[in-house]
Protein backbone atom coordinates (compact mmCIF):
# COMPACT_ATOMS: atom_id res chain seq x y z
CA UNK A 1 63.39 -44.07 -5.85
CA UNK A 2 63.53 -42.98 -9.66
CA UNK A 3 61.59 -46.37 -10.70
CA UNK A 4 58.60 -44.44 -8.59
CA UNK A 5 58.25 -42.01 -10.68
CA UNK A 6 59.05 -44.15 -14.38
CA UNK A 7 55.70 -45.84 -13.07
CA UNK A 8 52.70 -44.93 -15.40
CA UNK A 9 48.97 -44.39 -13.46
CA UNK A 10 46.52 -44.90 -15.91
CA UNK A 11 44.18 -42.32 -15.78
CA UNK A 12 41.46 -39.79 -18.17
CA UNK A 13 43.33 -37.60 -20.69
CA UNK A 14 41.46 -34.07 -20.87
CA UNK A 15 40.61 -34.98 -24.13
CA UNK A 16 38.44 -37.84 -23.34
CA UNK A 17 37.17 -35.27 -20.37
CA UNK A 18 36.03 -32.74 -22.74
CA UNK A 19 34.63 -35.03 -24.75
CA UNK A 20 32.12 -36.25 -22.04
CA UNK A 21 31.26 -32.78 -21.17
CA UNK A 22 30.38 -31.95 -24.34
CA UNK A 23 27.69 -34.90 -24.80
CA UNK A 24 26.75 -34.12 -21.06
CA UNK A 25 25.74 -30.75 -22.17
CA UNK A 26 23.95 -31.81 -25.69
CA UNK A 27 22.04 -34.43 -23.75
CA UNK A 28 20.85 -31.47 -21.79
CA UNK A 29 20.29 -29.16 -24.29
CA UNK A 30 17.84 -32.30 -25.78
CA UNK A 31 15.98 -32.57 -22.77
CA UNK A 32 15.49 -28.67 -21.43
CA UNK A 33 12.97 -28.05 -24.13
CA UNK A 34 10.58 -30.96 -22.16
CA UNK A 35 11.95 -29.77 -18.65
CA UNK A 36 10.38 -26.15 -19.22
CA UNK A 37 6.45 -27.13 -18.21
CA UNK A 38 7.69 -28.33 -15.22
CA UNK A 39 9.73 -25.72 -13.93
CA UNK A 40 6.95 -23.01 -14.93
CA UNK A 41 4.85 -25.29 -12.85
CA UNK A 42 7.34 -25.60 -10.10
CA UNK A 43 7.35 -21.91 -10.02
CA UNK A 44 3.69 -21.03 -10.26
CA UNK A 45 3.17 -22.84 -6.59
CA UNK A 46 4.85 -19.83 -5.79
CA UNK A 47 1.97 -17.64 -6.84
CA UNK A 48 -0.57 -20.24 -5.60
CA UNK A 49 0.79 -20.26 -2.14
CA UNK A 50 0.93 -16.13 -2.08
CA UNK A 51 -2.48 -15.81 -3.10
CA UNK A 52 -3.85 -18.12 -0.36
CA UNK A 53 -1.95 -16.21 2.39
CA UNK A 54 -3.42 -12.98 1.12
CA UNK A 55 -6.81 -14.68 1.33
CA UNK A 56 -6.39 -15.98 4.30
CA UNK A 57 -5.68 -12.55 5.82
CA UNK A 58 -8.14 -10.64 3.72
CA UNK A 59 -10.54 -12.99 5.27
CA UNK A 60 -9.31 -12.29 8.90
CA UNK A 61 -9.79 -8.27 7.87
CA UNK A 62 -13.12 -8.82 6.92
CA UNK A 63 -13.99 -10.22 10.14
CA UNK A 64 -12.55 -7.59 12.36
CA UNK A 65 -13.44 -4.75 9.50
CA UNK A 66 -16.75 -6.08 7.82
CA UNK A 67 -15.08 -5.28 4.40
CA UNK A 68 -12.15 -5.84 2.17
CA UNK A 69 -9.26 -3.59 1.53
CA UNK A 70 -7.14 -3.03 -1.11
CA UNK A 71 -4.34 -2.41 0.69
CA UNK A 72 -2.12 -4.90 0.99
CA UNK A 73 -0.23 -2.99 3.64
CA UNK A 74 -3.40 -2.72 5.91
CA UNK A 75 -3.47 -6.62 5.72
CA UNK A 76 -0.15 -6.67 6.60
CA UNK A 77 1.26 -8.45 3.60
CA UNK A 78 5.29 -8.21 2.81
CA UNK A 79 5.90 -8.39 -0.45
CA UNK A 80 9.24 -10.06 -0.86
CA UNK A 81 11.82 -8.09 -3.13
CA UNK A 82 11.41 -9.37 -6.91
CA UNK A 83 13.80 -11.30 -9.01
CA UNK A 84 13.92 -8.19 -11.51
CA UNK A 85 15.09 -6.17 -8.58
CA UNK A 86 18.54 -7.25 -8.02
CA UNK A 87 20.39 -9.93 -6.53
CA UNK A 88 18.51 -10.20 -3.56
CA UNK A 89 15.20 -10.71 -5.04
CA UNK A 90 13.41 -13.71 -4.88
CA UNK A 91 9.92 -13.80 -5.74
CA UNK A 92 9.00 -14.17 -9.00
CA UNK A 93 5.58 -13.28 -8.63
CA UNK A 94 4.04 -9.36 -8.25
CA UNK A 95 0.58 -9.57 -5.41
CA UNK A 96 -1.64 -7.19 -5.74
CA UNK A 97 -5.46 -6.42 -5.35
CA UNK A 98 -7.26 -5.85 -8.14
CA UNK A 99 -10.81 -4.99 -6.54
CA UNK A 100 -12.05 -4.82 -2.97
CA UNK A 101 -15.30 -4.32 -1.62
CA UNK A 102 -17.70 -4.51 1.36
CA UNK A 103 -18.53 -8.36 0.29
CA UNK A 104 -15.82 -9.24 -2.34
CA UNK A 105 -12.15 -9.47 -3.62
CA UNK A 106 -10.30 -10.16 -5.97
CA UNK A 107 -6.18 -10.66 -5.75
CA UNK A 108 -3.55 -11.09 -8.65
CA UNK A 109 -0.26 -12.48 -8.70
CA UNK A 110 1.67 -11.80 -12.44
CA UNK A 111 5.21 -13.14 -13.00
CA UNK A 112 7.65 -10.70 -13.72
CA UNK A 113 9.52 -13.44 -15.84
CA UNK A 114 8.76 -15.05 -18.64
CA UNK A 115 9.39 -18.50 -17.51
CA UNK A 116 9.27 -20.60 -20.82
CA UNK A 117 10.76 -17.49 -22.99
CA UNK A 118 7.26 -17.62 -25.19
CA UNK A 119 6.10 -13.84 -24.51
CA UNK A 120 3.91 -14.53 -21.92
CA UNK A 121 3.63 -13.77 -18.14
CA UNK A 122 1.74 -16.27 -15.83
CA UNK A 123 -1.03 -14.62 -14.18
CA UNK A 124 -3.04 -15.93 -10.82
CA UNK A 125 -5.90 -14.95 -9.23
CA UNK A 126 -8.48 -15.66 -6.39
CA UNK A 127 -11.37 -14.12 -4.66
CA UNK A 128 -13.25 -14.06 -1.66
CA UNK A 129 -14.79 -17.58 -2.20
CA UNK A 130 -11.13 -18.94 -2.33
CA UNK A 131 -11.81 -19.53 -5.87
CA UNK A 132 -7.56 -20.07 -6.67
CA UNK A 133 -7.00 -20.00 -11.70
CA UNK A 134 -5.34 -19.22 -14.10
CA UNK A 135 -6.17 -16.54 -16.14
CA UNK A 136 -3.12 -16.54 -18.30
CA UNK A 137 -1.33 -19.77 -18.65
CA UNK A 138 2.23 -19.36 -19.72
């Protein structure tokens, strides 16, 4: 029973280990720069997809009403809790309407993060005419 345990398994020291974790996490600290674009464009579908639900039911209110509103409780539009507004939050996007009319709208959505840590906050809009840009690229 004793040769059992005189046995040596070959295995990692936690040297070695350590090692490979530290060139894991150079190798990523090499490629987040070029990761950022795409995760501030992962993120701004978000907004896109926001902004076509509010026109889609501003549309729907302008049918039964004959005008826009800029409320977007009157349209029935939840806006989910933000990320800067605890742990719960998940949107990273703010909706609101910026101008409403008897024959036009116009909706916003502006990040309340700066994605890419530059200083600037994407920014969304689109109008009655579905007409979906960006008026502030971040």
């Amino acid at each position: 029973m004793n040769a059992i345990y005189k046995r040596k398994i070959e295995a990692y020291t936690l040297t070695e280990i350590l090692i490979v974790l530290v060139i894991i996490g150079i190798l990523v600290l090499l490629a987040l720069p070029n990761l950022m674009p795409l995760i501030t464009k992962a993120k701004s579908t978000e907004a896109k997809l926001q902004l076509e639900h509010v026109h889609t039911l501003e549309k729907n209110y302008f049918y039964e009403k004959s005008k826009y509103t800029s409320d977007l409780n009157e349209l029935g539009f939840i806006q989910e809790k933000l990320t800067t507004d605890g742990k719960d939050g998940r949107a990273n996007y703010r909706i609101e309407i910026v101008q409403a009319g008897p024959t036009n709208f116009l909706a916003r959505a502006t990040a309340v993060a700066d994605f890419n840590g530059n200083g600037t906050y994407n920014v969304w809009e689109i109008d009655q005419d579905k007409n979906l840009k960006e008026v502030v690229a971040d």
